[in-house]
PDB file of N, CA and C in Angstrom:
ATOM      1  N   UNK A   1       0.822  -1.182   0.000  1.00  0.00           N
ATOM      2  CA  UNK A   1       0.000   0.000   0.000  1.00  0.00           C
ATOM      3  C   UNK A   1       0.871   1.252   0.000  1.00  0.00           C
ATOM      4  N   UNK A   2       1.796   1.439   0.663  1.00  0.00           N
ATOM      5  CA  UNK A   2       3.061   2.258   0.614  1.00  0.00           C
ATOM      6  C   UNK A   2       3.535   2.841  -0.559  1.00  0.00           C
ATOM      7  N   UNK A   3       3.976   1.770  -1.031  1.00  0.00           N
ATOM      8  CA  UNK A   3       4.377   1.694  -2.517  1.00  0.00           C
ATOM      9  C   UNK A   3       3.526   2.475  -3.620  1.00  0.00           C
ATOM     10  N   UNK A   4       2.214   1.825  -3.795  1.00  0.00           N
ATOM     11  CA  UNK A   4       1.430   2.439  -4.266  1.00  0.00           C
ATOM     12  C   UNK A   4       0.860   3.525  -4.241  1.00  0.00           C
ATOM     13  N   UNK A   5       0.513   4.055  -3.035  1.00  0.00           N
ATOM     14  CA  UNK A   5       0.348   5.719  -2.796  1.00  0.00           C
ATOM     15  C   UNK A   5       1.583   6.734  -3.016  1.00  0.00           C
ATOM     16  N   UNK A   6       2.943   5.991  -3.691  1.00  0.00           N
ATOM     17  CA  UNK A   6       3.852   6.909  -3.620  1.00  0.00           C
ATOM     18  C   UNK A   6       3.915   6.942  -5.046  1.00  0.00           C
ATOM     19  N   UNK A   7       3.844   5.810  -5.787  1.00  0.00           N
ATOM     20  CA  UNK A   7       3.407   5.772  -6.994  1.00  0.00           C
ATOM     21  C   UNK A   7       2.230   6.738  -7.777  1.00  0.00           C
ATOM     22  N   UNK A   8       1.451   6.708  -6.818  1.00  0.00           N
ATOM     23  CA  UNK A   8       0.322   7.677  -7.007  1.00  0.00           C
ATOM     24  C   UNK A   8       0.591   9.209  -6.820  1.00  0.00           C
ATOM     25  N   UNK A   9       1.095   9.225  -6.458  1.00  0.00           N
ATOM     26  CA  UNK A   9       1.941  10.784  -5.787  1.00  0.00           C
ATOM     27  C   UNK A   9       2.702  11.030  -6.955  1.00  0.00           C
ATOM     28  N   UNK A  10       3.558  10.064  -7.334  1.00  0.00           N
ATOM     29  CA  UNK A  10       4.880  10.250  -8.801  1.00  0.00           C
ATOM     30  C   UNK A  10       3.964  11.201  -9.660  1.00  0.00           C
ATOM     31  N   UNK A  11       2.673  10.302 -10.136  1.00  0.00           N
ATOM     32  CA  UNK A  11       1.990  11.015 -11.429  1.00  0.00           C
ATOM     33  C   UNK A  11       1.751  12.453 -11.086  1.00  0.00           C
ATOM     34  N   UNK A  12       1.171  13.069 -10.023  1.00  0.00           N
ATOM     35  CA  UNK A  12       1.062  14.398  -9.489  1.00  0.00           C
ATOM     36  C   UNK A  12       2.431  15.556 -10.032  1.00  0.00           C
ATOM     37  N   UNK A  13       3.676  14.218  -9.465  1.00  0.00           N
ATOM     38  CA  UNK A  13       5.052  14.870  -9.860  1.00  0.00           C
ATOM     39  C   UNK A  13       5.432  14.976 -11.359  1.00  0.00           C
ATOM     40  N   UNK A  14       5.047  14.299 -11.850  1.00  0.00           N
ATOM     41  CA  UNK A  14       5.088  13.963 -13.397  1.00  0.00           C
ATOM     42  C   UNK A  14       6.266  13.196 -13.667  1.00  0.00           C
ATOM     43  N   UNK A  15       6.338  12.572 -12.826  1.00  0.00           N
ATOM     44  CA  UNK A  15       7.433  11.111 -12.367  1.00  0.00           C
ATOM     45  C   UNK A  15       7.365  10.068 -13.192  1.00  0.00           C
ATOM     46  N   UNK A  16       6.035  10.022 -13.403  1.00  0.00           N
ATOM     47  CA  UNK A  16       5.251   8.516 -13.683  1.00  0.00           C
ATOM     48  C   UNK A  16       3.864   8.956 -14.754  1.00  0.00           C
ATOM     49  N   UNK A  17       3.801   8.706 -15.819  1.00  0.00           N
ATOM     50  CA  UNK A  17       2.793   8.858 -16.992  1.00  0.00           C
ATOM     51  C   UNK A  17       1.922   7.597 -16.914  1.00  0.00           C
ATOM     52  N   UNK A  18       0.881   7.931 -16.853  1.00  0.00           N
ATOM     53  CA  UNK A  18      -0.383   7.041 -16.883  1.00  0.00           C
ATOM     54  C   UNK A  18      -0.814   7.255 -18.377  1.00  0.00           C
ATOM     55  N   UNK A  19      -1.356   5.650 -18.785  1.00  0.00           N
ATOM     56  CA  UNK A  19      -1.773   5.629 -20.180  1.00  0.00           C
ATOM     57  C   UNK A  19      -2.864   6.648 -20.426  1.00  0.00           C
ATOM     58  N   UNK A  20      -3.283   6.997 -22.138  1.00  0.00           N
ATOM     59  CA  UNK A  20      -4.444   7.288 -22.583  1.00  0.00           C
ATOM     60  C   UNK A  20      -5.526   6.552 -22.113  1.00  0.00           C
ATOM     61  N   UNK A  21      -6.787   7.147 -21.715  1.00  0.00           N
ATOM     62  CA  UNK A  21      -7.948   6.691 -21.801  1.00  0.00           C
ATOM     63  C   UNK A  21      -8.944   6.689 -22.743  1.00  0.00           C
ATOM     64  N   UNK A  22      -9.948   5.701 -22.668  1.00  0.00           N
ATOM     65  CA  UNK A  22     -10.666   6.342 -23.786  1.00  0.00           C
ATOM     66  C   UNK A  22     -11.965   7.236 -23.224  1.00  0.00           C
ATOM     67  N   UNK A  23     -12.725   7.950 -23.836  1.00  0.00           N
ATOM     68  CA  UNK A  23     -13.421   9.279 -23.591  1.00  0.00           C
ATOM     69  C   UNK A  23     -15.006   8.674 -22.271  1.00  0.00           C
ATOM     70  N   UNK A  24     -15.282   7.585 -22.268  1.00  0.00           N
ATOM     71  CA  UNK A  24     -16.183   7.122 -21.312  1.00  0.00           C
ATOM     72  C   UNK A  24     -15.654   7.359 -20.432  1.00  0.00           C
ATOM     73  N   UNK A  25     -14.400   6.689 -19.697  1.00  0.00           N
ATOM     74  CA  UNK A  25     -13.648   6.582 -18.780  1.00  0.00           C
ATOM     75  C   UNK A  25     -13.004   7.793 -18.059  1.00  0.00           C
ATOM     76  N   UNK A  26     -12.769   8.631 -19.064  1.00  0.00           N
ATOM     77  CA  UNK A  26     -12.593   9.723 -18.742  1.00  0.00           C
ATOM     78  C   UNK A  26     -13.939  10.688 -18.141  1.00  0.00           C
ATOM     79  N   UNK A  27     -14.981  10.535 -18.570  1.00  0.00           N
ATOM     80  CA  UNK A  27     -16.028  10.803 -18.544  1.00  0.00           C
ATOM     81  C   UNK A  27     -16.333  10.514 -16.555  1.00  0.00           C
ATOM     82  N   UNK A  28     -16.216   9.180 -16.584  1.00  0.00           N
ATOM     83  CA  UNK A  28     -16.362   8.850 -15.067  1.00  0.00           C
ATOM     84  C   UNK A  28     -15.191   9.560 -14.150  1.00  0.00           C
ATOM     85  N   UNK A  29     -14.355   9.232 -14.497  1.00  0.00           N
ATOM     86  CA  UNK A  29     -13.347   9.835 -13.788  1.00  0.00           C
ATOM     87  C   UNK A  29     -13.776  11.438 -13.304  1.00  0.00           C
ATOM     88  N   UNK A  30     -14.171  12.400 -14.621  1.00  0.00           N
ATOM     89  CA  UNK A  30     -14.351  13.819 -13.979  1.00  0.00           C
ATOM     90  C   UNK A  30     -15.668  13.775 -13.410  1.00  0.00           C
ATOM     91  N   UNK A  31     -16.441  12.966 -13.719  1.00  0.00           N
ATOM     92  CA  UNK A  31     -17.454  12.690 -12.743  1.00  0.00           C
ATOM     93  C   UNK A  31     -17.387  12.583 -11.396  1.00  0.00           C
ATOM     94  N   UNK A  32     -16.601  11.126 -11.135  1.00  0.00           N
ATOM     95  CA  UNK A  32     -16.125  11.190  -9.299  1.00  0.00           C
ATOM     96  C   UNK A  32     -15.304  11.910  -9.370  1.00  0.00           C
ATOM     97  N   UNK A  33     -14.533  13.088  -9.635  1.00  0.00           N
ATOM     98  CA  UNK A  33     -13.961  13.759  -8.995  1.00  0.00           C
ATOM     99  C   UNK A  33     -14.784  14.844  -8.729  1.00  0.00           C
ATOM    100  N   UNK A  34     -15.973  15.561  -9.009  1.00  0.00           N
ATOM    101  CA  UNK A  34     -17.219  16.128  -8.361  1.00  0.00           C
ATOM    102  C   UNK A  34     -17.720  15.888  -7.435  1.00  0.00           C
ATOM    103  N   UNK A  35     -18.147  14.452  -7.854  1.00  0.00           N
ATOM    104  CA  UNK A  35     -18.836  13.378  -6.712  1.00  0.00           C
ATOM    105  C   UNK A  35     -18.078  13.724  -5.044  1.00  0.00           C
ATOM    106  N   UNK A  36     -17.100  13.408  -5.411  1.00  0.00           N
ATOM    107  CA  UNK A  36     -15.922  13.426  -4.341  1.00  0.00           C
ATOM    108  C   UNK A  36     -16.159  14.726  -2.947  1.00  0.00           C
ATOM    109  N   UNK A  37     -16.057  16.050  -4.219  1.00  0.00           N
ATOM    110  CA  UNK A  37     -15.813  17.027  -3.834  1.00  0.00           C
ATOM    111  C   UNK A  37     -17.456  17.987  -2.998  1.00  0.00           C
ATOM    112  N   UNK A  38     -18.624  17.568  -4.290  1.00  0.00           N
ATOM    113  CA  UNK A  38     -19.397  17.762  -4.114  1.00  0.00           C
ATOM    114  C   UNK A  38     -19.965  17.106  -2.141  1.00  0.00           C
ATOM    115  N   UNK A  39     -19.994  15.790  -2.415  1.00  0.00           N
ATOM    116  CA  UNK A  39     -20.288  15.132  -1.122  1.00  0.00           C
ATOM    117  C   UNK A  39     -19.176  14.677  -0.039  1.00  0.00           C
ATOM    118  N   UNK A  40     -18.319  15.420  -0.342  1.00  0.00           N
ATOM    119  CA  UNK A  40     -16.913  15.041   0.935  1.00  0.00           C
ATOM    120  C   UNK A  40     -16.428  13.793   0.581  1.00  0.00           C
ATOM    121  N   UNK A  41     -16.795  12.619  -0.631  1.00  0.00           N
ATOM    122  CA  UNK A  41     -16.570  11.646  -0.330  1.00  0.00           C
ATOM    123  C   UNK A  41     -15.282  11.266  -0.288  1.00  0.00           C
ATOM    124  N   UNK A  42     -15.047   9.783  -0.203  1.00  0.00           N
ATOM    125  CA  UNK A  42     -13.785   9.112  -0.493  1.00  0.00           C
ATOM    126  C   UNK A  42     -13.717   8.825  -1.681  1.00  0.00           C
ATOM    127  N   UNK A  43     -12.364   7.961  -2.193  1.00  0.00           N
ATOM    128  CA  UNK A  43     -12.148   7.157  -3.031  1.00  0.00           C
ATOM    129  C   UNK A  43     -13.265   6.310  -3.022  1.00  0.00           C
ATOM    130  N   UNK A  44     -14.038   5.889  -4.413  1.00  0.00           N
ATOM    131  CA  UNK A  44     -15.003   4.911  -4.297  1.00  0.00           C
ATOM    132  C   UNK A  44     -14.332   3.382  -3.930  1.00  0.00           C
ATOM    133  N   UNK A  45     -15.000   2.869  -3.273  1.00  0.00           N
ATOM    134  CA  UNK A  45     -14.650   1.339  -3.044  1.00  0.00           C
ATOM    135  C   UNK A  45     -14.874   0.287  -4.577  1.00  0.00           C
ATOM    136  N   UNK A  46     -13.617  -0.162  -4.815  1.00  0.00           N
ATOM    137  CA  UNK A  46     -13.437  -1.060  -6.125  1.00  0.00           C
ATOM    138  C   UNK A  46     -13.605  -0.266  -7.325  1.00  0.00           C
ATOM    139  N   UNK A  47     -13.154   0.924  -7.128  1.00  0.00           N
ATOM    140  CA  UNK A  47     -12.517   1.918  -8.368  1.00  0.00           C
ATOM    141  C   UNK A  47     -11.406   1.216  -9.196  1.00  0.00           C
ATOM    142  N   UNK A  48     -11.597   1.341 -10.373  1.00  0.00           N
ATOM    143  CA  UNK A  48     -10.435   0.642 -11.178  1.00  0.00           C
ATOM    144  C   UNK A  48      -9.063   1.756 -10.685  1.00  0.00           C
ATOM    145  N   UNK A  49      -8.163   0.484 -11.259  1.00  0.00           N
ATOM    146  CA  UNK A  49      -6.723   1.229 -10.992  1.00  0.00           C
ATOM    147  C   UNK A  49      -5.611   1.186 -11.948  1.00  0.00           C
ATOM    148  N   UNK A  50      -5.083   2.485 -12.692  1.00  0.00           N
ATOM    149  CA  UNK A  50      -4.331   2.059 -13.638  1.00  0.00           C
ATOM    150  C   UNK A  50      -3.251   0.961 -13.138  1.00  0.00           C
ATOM    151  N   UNK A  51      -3.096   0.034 -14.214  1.00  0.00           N
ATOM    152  CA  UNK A  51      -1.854  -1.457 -14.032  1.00  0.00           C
ATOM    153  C   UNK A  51      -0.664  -0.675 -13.636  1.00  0.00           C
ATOM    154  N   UNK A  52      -0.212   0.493 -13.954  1.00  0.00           N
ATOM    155  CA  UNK A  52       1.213   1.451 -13.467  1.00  0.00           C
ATOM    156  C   UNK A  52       1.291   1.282 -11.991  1.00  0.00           C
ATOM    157  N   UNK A  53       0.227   1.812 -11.429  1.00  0.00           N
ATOM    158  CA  UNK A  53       0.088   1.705  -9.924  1.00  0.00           C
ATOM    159  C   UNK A  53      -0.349   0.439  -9.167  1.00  0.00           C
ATOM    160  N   UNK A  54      -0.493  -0.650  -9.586  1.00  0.00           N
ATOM    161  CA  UNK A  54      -0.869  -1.570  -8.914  1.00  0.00           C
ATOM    162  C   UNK A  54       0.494  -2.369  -8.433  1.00  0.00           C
ATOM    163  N   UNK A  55       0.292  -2.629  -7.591  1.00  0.00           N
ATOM    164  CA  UNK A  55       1.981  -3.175  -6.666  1.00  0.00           C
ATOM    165  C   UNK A  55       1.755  -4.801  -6.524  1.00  0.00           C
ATOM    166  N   UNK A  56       1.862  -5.881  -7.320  1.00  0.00           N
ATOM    167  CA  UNK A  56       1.538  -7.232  -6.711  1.00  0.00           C
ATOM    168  C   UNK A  56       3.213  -7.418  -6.462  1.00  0.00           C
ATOM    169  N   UNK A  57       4.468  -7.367  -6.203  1.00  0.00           N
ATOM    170  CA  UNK A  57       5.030  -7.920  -5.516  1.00  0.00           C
ATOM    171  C   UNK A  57       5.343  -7.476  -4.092  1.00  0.00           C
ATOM    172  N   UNK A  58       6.739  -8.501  -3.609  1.00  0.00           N
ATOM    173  CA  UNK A  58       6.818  -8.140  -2.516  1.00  0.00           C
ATOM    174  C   UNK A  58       7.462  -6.676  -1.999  1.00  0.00           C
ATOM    175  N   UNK A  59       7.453  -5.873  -1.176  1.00  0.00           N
ATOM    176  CA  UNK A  59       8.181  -4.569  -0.763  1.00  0.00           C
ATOM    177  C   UNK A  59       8.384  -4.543   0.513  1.00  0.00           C
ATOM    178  N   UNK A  60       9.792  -4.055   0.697  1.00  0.00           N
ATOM    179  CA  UNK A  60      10.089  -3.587   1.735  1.00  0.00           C
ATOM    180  C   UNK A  60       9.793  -2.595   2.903  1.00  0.00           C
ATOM    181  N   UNK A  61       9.164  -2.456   3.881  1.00  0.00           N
ATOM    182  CA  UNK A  61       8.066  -2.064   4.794  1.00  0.00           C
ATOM    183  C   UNK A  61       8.942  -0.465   4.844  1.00  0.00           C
ATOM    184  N   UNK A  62       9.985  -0.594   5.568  1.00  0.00           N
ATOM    185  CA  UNK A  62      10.546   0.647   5.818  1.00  0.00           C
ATOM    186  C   UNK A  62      11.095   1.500   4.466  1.00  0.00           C
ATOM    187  N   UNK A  63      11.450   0.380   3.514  1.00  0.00           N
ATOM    188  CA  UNK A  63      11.956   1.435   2.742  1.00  0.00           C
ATOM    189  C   UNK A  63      10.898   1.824   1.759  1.00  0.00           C
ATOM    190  N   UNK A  64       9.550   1.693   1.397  1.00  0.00           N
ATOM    191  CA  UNK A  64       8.485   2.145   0.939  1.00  0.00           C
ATOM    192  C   UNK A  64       7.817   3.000   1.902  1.00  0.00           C
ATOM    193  N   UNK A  65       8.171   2.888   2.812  1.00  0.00           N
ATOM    194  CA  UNK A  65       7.673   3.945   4.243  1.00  0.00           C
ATOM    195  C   UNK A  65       8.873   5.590   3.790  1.00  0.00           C
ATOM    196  N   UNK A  66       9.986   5.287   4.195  1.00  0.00           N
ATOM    197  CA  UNK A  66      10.597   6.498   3.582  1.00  0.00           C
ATOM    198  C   UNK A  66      10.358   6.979   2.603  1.00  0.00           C
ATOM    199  N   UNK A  67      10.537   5.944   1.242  1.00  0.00           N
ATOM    200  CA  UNK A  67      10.082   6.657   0.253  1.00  0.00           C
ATOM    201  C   UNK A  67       8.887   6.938  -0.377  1.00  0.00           C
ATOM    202  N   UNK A  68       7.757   7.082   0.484  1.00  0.00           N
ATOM    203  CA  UNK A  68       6.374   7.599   0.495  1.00  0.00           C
ATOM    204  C   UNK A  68       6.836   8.709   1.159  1.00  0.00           C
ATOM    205  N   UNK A  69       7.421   9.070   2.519  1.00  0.00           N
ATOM    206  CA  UNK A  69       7.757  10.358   3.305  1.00  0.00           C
ATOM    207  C   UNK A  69       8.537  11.380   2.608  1.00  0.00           C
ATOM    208  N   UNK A  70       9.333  10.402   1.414  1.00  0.00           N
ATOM    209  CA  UNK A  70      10.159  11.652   0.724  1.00  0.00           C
ATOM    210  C   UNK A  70       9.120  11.898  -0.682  1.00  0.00           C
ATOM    211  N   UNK A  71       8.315  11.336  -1.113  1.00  0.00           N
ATOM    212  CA  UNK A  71       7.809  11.675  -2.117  1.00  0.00           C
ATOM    213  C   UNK A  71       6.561  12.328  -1.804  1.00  0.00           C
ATOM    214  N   UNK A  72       5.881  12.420  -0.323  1.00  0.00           N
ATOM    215  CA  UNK A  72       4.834  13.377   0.137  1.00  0.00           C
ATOM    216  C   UNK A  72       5.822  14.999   0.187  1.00  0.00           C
ATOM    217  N   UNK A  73       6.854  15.006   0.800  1.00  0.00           N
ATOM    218  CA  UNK A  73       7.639  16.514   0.571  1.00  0.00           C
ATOM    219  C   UNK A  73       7.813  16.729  -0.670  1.00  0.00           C
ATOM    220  N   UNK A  74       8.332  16.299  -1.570  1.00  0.00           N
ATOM    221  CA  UNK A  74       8.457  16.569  -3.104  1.00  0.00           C
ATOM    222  C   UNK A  74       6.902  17.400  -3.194  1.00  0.00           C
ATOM    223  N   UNK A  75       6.168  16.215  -3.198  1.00  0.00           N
ATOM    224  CA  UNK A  75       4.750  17.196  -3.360  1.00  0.00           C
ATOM    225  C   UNK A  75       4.258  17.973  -2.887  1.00  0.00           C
ATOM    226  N   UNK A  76       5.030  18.182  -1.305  1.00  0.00           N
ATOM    227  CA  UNK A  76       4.557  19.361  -0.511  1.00  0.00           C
ATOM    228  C   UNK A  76       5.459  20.876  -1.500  1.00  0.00           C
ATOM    229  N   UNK A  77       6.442  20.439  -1.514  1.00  0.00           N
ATOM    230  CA  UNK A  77       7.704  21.549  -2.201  1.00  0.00           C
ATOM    231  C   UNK A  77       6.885  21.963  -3.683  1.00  0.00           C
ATOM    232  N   UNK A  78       6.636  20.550  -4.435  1.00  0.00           N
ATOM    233  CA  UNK A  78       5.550  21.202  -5.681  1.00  0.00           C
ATOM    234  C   UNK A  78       4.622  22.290  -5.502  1.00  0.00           C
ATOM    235  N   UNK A  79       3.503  21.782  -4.751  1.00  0.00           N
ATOM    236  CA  UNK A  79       2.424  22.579  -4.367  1.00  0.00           C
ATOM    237  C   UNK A  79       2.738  24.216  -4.148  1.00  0.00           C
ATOM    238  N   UNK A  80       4.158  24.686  -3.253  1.00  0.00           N
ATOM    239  CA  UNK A  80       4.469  25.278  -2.550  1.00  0.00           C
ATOM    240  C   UNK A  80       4.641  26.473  -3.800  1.00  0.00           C
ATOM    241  N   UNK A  81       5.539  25.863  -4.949  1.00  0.00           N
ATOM    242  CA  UNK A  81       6.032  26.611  -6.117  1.00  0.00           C
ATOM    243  C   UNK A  81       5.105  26.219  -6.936  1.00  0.00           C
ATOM    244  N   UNK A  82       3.841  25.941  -7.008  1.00  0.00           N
ATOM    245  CA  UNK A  82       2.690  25.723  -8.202  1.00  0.00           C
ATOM    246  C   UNK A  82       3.489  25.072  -9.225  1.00  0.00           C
ATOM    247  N   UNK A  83       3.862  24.013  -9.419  1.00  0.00           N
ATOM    248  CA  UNK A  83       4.454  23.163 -10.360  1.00  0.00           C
ATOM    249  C   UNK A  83       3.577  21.844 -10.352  1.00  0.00           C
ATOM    250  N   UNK A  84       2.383  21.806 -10.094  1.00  0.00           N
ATOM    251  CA  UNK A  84       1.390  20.919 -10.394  1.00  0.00           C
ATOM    252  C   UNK A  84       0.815  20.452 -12.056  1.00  0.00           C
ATOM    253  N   UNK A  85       0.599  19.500 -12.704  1.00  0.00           N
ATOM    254  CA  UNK A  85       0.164  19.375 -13.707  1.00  0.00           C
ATOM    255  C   UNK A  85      -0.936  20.295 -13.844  1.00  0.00           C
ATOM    256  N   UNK A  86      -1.712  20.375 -14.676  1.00  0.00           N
ATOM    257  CA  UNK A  86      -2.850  20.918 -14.868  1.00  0.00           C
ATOM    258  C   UNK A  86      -3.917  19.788 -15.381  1.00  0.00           C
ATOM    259  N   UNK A  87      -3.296  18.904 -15.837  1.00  0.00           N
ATOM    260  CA  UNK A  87      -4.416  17.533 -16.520  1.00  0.00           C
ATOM    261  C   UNK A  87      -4.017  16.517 -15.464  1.00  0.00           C
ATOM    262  N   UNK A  88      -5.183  15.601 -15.278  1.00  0.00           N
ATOM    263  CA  UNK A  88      -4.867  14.422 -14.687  1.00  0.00           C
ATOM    264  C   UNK A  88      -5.595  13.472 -16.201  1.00  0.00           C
ATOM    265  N   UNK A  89      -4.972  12.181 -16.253  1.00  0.00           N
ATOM    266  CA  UNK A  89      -5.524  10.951 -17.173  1.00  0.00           C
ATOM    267  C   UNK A  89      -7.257  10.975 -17.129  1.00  0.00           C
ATOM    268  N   UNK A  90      -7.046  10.691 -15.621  1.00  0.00           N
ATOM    269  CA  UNK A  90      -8.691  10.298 -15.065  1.00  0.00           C
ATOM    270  C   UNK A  90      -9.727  10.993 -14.948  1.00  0.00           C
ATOM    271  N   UNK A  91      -9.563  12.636 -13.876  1.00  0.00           N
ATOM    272  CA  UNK A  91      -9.642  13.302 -13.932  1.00  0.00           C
ATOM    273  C   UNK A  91      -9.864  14.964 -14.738  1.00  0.00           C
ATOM    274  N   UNK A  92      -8.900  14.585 -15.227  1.00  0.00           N
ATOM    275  CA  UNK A  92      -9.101  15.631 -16.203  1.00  0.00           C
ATOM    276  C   UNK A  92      -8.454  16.985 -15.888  1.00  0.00           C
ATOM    277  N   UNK A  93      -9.123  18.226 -15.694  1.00  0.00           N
ATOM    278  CA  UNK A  93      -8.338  19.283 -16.003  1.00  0.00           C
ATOM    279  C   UNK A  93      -8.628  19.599 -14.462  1.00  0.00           C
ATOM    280  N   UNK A  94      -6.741  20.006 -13.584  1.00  0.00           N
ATOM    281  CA  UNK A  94      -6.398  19.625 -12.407  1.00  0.00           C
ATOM    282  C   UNK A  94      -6.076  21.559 -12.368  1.00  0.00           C
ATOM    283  N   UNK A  95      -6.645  21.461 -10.658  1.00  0.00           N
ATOM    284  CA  UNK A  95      -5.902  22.840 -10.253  1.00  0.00           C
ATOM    285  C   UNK A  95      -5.397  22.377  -8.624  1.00  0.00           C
ATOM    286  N   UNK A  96      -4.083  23.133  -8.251  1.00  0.00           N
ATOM    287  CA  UNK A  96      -3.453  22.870  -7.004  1.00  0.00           C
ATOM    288  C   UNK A  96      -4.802  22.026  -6.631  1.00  0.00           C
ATOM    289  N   UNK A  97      -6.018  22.973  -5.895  1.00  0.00           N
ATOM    290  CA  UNK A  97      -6.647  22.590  -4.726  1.00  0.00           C
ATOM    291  C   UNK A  97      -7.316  20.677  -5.254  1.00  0.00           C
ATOM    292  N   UNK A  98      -7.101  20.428  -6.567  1.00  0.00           N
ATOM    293  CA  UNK A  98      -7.991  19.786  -6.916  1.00  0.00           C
ATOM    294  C   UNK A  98      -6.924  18.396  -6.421  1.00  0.00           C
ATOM    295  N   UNK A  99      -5.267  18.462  -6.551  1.00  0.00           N
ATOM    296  CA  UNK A  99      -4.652  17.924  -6.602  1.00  0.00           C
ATOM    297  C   UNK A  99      -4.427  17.183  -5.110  1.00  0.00           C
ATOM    298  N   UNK A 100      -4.215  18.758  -4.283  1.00  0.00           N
ATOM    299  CA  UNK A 100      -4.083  18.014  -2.758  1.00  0.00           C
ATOM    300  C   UNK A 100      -5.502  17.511  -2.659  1.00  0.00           C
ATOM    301  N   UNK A 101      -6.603  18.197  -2.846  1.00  0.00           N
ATOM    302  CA  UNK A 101      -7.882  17.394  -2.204  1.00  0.00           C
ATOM    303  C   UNK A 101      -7.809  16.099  -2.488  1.00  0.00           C
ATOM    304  N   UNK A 102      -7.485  15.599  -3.852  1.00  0.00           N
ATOM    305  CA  UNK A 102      -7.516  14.046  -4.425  1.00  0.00           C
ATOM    306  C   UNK A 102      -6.408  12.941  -4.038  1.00  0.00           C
ATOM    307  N   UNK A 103      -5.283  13.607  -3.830  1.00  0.00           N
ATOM    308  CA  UNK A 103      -3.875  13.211  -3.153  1.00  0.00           C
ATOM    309  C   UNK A 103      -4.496  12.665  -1.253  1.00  0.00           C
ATOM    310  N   UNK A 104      -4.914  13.555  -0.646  1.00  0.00           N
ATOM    311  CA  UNK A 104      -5.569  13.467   0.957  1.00  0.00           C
ATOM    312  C   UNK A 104      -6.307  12.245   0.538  1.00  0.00           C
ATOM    313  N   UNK A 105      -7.653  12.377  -0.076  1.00  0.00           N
ATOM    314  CA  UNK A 105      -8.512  11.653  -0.164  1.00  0.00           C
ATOM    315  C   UNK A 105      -7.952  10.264  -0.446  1.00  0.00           C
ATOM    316  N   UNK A 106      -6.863   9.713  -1.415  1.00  0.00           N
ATOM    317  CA  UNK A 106      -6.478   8.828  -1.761  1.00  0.00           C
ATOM    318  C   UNK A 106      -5.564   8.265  -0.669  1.00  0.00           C
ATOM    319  N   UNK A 107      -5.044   8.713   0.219  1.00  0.00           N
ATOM    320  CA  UNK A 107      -4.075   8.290   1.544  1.00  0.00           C
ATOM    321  C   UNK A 107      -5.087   8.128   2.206  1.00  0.00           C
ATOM    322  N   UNK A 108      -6.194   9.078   2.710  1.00  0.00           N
ATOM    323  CA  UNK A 108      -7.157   8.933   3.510  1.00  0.00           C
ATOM    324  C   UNK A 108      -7.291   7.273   3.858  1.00  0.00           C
ATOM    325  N   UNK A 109      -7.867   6.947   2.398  1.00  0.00           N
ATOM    326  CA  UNK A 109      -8.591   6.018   1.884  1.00  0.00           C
ATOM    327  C   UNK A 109      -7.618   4.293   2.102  1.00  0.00           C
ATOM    328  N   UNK A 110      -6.292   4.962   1.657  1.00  0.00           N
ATOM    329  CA  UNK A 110      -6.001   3.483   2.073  1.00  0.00           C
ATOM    330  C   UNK A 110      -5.001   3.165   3.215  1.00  0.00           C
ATOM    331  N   UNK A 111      -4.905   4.536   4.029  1.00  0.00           N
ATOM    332  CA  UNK A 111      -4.672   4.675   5.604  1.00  0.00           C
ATOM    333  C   UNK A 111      -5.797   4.129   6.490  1.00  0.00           C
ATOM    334  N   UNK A 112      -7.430   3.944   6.266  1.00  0.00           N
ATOM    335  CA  UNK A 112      -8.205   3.662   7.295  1.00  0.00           C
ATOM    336  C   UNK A 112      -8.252   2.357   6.723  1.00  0.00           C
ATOM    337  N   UNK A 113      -7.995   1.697   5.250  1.00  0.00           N
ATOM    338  CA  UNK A 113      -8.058  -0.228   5.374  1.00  0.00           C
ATOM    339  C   UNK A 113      -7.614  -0.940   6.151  1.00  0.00           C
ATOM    340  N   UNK A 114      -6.111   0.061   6.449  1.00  0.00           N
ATOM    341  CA  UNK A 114      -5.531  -0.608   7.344  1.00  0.00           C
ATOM    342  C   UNK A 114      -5.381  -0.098   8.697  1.00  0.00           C
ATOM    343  N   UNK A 115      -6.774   0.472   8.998  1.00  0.00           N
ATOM    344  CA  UNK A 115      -6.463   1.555  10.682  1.00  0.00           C
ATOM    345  C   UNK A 115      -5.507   1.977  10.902  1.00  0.00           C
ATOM    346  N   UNK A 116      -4.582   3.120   9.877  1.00  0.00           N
ATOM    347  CA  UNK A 116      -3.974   3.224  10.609  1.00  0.00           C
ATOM    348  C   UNK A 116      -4.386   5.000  10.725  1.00  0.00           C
TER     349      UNK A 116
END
């Protein structure tokens, strides 16, 4: 999970390029990201996930722990100097607030699976 939320963070950085979608998909995507915003929600439960970010092997606890801690400052330092994308894949057309709100929401989300 580590792994993956830092992965998720990369694309924010423009670290990591997520494929083309096609225009439905995209469609949903700027949808829940309304949804989201509109009703406070979370990440929906069993949201698809681009294959880039999906982590099936094994990882190292601490060192995916640091390097989630160093890749949340990167993004804090981004934010700081507005060097945010402006497009997301899924999403669509991104501003700072849209970025941290979706960034929170996505740690939120797979910080309480595992209580922590």
């Amino acid at each position: 999970m580590l792994k993956h939320c830092d992965l998720v963070l990369q694309v924010a950085l423009e670290k990591l390029e997520l494929p083309r979608i096609n225009l439905l998909f995209g469609a949903i995507g700027i949808c829940t990201k309304i949804e989201m915003y509109v009703f406070n929600n979370g990440i929906p439960r069993n949201m698809p996930t681009f294959q880039k970010l999906i982590v099936n092997f094994e990882c190292d606890f601490d060192e995916s722990k640091t390097n989630l801690l160093k890749t949340l400052e990167e993004f804090r330092e981004a934010c700081h100097k507005n060097r945010l994308p402006e497009h997301h894949r899924l999403f669509g057309e991104m501003t700072e607030k849209d970025w941290t709100f979706l960034e929170y929401k996505h740690l939120d989300h797979h910080l309480k699976q595992f209580n922590v």
